[in-house]
C-alpha atoms as a PDB file:
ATOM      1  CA  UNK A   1       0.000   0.000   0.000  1.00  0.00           C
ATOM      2  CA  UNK A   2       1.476   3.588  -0.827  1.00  0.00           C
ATOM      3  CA  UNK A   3       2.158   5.761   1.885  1.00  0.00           C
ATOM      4  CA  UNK A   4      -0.714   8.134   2.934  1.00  0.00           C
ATOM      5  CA  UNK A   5      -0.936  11.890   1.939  1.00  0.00           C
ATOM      6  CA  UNK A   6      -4.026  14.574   2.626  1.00  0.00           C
ATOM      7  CA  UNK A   7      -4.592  14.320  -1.629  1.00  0.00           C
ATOM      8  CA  UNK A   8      -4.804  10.487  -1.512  1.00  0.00           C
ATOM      9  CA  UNK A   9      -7.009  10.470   1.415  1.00  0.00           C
ATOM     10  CA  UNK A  10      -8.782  13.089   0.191  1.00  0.00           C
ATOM     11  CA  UNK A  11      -9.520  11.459  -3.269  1.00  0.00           C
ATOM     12  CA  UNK A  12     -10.215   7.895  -1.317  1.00  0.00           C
ATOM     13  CA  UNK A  13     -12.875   9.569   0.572  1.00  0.00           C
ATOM     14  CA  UNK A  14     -14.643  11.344  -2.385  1.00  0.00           C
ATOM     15  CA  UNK A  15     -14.434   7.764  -4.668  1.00  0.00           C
ATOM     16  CA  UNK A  16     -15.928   5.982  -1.754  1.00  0.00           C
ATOM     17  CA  UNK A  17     -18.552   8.622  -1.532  1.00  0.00           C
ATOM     18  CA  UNK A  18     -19.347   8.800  -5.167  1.00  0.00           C
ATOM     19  CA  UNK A  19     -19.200   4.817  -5.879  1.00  0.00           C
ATOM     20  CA  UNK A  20     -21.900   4.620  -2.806  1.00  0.00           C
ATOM     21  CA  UNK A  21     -24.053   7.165  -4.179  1.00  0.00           C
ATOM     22  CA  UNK A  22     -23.979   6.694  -7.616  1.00  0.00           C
ATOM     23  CA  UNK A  23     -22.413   3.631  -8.317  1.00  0.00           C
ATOM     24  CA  UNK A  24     -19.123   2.085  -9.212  1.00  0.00           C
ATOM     25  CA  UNK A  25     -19.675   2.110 -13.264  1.00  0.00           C
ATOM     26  CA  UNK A  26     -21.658   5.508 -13.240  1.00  0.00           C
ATOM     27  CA  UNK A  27     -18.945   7.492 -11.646  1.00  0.00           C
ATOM     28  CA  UNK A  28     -16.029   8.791 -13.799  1.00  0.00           C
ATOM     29  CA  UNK A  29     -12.858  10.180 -12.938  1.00  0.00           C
ATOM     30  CA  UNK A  30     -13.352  13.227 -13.794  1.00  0.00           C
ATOM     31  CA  UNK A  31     -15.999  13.495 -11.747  1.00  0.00           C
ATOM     32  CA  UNK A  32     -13.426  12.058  -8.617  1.00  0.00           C
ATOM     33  CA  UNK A  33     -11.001  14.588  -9.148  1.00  0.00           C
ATOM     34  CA  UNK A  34     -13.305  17.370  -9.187  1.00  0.00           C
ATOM     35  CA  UNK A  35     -15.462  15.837  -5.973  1.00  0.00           C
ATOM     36  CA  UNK A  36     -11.648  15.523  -4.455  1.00  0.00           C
ATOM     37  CA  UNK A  37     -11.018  19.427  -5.420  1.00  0.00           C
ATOM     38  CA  UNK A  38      -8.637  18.463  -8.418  1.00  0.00           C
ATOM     39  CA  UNK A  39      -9.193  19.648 -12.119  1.00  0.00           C
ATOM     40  CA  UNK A  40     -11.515  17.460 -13.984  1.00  0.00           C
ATOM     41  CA  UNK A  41      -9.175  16.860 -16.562  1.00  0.00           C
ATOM     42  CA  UNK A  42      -5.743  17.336 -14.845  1.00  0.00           C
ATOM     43  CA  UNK A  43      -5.447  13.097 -14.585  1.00  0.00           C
ATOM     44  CA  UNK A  44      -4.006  14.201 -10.819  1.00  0.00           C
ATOM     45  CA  UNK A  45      -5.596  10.914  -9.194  1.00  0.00           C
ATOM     46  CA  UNK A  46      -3.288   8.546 -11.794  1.00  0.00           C
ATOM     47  CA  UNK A  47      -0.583  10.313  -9.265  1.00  0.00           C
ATOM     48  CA  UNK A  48      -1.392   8.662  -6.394  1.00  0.00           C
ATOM     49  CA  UNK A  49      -4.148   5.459  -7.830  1.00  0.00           C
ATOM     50  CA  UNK A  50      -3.053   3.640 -11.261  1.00  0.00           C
ATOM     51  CA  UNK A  51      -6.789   3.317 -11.751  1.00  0.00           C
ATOM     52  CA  UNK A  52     -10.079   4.133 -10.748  1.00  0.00           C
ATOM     53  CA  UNK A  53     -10.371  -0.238 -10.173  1.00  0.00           C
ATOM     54  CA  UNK A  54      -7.343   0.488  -7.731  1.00  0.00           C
ATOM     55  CA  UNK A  55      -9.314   3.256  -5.835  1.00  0.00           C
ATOM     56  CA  UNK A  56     -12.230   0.439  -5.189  1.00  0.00           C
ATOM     57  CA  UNK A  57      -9.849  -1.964  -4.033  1.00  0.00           C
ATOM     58  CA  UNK A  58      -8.152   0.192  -1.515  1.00  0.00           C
ATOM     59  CA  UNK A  59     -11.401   1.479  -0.214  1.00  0.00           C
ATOM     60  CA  UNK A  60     -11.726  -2.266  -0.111  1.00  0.00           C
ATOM     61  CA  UNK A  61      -8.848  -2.546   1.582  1.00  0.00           C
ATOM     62  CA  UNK A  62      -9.134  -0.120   3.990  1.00  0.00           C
ATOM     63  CA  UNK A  63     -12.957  -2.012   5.136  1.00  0.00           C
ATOM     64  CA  UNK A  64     -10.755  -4.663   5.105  1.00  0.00           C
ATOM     65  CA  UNK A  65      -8.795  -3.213   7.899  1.00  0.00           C
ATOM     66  CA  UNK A  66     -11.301  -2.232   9.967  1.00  0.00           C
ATOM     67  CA  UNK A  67     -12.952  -5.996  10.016  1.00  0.00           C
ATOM     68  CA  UNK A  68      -9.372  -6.892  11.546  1.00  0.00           C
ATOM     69  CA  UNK A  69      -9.299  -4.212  13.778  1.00  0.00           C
ATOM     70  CA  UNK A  70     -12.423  -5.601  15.320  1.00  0.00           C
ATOM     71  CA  UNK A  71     -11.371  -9.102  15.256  1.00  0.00           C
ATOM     72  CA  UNK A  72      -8.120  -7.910  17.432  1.00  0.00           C
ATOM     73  CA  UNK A  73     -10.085  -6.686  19.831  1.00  0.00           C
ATOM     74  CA  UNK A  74     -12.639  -9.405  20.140  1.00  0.00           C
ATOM     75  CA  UNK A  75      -9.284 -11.660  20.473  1.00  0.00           C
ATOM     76  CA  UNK A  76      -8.245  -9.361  23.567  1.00  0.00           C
ATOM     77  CA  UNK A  77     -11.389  -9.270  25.369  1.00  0.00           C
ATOM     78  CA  UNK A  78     -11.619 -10.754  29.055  1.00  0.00           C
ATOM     79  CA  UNK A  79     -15.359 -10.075  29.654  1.00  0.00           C
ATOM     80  CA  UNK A  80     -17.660 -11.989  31.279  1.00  0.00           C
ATOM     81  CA  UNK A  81     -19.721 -13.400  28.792  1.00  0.00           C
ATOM     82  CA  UNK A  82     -23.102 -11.237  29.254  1.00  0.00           C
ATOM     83  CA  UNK A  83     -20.919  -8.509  28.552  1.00  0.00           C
ATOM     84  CA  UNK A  84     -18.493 -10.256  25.967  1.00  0.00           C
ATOM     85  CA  UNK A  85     -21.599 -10.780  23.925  1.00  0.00           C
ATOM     86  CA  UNK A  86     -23.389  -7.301  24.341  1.00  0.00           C
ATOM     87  CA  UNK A  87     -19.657  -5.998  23.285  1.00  0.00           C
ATOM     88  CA  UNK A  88     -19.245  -8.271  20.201  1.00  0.00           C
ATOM     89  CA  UNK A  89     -22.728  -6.652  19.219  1.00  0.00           C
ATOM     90  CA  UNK A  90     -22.130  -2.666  19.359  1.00  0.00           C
ATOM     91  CA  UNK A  91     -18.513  -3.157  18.239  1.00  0.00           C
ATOM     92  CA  UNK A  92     -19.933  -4.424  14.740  1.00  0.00           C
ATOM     93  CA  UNK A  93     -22.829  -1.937  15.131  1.00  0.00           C
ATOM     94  CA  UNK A  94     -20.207   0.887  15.739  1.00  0.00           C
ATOM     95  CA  UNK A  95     -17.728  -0.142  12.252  1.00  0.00           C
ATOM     96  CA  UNK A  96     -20.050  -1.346   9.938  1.00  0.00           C
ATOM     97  CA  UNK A  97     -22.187   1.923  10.977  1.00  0.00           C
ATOM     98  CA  UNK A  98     -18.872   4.259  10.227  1.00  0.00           C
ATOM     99  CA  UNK A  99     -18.740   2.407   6.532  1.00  0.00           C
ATOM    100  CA  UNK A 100     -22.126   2.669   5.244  1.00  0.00           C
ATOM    101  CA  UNK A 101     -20.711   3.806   1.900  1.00  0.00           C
ATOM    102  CA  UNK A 102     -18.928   0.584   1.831  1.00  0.00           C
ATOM    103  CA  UNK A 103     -21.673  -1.267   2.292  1.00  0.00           C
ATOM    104  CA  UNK A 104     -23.427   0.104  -0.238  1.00  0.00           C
ATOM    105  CA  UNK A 105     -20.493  -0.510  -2.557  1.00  0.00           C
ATOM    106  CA  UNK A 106     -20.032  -4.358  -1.442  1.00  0.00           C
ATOM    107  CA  UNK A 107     -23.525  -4.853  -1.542  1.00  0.00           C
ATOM    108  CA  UNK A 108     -24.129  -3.550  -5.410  1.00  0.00           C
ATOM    109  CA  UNK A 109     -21.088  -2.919  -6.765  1.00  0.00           C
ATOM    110  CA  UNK A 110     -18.371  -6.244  -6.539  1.00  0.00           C
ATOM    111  CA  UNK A 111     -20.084  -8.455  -9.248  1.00  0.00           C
ATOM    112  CA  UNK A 112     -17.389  -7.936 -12.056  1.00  0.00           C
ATOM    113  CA  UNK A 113     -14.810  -8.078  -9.449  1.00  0.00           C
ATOM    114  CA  UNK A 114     -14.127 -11.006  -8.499  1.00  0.00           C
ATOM    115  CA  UNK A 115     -10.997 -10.916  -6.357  1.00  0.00           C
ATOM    116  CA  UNK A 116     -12.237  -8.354  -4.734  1.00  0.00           C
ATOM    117  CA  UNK A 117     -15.674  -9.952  -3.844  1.00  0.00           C
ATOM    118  CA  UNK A 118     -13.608 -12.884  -2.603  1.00  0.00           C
ATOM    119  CA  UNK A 119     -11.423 -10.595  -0.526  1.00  0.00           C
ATOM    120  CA  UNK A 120     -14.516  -9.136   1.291  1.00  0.00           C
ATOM    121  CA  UNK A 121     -16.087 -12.273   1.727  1.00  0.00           C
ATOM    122  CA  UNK A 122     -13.255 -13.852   2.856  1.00  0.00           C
ATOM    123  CA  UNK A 123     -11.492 -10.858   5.325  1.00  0.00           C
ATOM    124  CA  UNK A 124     -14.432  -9.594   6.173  1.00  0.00           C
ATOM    125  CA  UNK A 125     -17.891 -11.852   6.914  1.00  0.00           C
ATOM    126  CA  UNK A 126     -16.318 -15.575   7.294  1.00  0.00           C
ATOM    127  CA  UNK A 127     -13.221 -14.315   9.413  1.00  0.00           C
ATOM    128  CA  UNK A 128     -15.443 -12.166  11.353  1.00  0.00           C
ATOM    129  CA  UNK A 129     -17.672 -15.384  11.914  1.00  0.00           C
ATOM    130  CA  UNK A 130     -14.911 -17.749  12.592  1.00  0.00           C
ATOM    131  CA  UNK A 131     -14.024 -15.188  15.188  1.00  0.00           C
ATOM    132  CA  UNK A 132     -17.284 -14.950  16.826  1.00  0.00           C
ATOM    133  CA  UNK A 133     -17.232 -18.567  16.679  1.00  0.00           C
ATOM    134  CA  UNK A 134     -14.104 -19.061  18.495  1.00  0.00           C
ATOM    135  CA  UNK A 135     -15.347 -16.724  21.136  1.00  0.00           C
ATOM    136  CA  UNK A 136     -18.279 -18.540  21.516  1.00  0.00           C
ATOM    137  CA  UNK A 137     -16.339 -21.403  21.562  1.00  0.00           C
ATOM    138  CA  UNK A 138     -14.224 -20.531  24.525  1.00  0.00           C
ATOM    139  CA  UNK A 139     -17.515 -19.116  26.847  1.00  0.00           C
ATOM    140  CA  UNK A 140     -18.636 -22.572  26.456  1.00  0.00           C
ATOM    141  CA  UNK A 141     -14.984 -24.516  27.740  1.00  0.00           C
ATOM    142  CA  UNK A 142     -15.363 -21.958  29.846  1.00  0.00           C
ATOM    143  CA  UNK A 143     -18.735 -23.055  31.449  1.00  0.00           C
ATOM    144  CA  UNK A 144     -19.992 -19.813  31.070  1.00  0.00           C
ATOM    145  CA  UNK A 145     -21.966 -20.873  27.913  1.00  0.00           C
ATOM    146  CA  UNK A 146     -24.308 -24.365  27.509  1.00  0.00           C
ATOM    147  CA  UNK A 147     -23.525 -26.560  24.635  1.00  0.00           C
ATOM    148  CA  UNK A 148     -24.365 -25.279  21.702  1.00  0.00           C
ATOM    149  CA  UNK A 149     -23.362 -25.466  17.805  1.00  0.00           C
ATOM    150  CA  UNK A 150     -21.194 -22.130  17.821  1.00  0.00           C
ATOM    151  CA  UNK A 151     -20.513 -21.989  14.098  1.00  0.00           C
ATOM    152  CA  UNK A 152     -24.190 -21.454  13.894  1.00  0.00           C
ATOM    153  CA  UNK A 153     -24.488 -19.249  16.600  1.00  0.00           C
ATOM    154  CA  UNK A 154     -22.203 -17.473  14.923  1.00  0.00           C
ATOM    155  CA  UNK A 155     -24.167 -17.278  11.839  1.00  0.00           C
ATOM    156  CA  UNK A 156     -26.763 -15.705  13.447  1.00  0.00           C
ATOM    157  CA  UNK A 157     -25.467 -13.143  15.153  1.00  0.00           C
ATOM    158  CA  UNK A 158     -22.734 -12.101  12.630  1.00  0.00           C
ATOM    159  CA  UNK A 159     -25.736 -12.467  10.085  1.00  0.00           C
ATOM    160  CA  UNK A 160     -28.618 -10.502  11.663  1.00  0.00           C
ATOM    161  CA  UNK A 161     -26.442  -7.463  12.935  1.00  0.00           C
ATOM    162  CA  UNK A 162     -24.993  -7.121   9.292  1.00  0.00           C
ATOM    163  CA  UNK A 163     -28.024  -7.383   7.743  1.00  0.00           C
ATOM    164  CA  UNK A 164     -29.379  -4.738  10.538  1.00  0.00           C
ATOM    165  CA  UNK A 165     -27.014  -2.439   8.598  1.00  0.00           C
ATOM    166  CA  UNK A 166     -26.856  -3.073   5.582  1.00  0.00           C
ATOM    167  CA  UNK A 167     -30.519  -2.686   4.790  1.00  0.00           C
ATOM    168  CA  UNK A 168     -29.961   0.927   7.024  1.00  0.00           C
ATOM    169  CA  UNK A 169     -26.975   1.250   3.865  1.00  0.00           C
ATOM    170  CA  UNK A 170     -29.117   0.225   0.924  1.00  0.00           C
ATOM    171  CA  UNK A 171     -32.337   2.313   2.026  1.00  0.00           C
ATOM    172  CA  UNK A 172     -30.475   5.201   3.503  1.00  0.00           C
ATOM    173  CA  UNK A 173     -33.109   4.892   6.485  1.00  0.00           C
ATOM    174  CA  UNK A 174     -34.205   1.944   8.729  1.00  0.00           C
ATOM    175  CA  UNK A 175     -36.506  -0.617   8.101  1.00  0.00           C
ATOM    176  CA  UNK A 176     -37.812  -0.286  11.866  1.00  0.00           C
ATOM    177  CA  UNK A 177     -37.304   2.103  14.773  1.00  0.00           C
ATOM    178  CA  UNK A 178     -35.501   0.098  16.704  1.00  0.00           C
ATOM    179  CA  UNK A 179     -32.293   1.876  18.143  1.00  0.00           C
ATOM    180  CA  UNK A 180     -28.751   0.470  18.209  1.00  0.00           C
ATOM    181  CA  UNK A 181     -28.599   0.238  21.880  1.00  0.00           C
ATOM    182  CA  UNK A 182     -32.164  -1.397  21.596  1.00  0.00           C
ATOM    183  CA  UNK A 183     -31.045  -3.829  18.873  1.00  0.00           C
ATOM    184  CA  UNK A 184     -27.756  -4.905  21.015  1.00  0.00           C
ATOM    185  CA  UNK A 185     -29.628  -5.092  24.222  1.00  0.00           C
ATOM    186  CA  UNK A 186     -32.524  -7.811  22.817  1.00  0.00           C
ATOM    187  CA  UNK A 187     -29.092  -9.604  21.206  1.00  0.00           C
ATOM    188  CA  UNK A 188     -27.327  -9.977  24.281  1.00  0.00           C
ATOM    189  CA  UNK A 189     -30.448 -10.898  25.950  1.00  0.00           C
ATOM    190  CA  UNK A 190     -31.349 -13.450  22.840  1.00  0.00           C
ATOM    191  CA  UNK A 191     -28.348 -15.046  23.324  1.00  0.00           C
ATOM    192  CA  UNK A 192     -27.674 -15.210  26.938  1.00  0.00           C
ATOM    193  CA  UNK A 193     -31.218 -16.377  28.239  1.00  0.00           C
ATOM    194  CA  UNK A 194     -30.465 -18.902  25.383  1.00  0.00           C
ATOM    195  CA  UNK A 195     -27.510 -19.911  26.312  1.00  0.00           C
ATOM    196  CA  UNK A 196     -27.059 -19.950  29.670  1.00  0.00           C
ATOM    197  CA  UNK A 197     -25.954 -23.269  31.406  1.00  0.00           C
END
């Protein structure tokens, strides 16, 4: 990855923007450089992005990043599981929340890219669920969890509180009023009562 700069980040941020609002294949780069503050037809993003296909995979990349980020600290927490659990929740409510754009863009936009699509499935959802799983996994040597399958537990919770967002992403509103703290709260409370020895 090239080193950072305020122009790189700058035109990152404005190709994320565009591709979630208008779409990968209707956005130029033209229209980039001028959303990024650069002449339309100055070819100043080539300087720091080969490509505009190189600007989706670092914004890619960058999601990328944050998925790891909170798989670290899943992997460092000590919590008792009640807690563990309501934490796993609001930490992917919190980063998939502050990369709605992305979602957008994964959700609609990754078809004729297929590396790509396989990097996001890969780094981001089934990582993040073998994560959870291991957690899970561990509460239950543990005794702190019953017996249970945790791949599919997993599934479920990785699954509904992605879904939570991403349909917040696609429609640009939510499908029901039901706050993030509200939506964590009946999670943790979903999967404790359920799972309690």
């Amino acid at each position: 990855m090239k080193p950072t700069s305020a122009g790189r980040e700058r035109i990152l941020r404005e190709a994320i923007r565009l591709f979630a609002e208008r779409g990968y294949d209707r956005t130029s780069v033209p229209e980039i450089q001028e959303a990024a503050g650069l002449s339309r037809g100055s070819g100043a993003l080539y300087k720091h992005f080969p490509s505009k296909e190189a600007l989706l995979a670092a914004a890619i990349d960058r999601f990328v990043g944050t998925a790891r980020e909170g798989r670290a600290e899943l992997g460092e927490q000590v919590l008792p599981a009640d807690q563990g659990a309501r934490r796993i929740v609001e930490g992917m409510l919190e980063k998939l929340g502050a990369n709605r754009d992305m979602l957008r863009i994964l959700w609609r936009d990754l078809e004729h890219f297929p590396e790509l699509k396989a990097s996001a499935r890969g780094e981001i959802m089934q990582s993040t669920y073998h994560t959870v799983a291991e957690w899970l996994r561990e509460r239950q040597r543990q005794g702190e969890l019953r017996p249970h399958d945790s791949d599919a537990v997993a599934a479920a919770i990785v699954g509904s509180v992605a879904m939570f967002r991403v349909f917040e992403a696609i429609w640009t509103e939510r499908s029901i009023e039901v706050s993030d703290e509200r939506f964590a709260s009946a999670w943790t409370d979903l999967l404790i009562r359920g799972l309690r020895p």
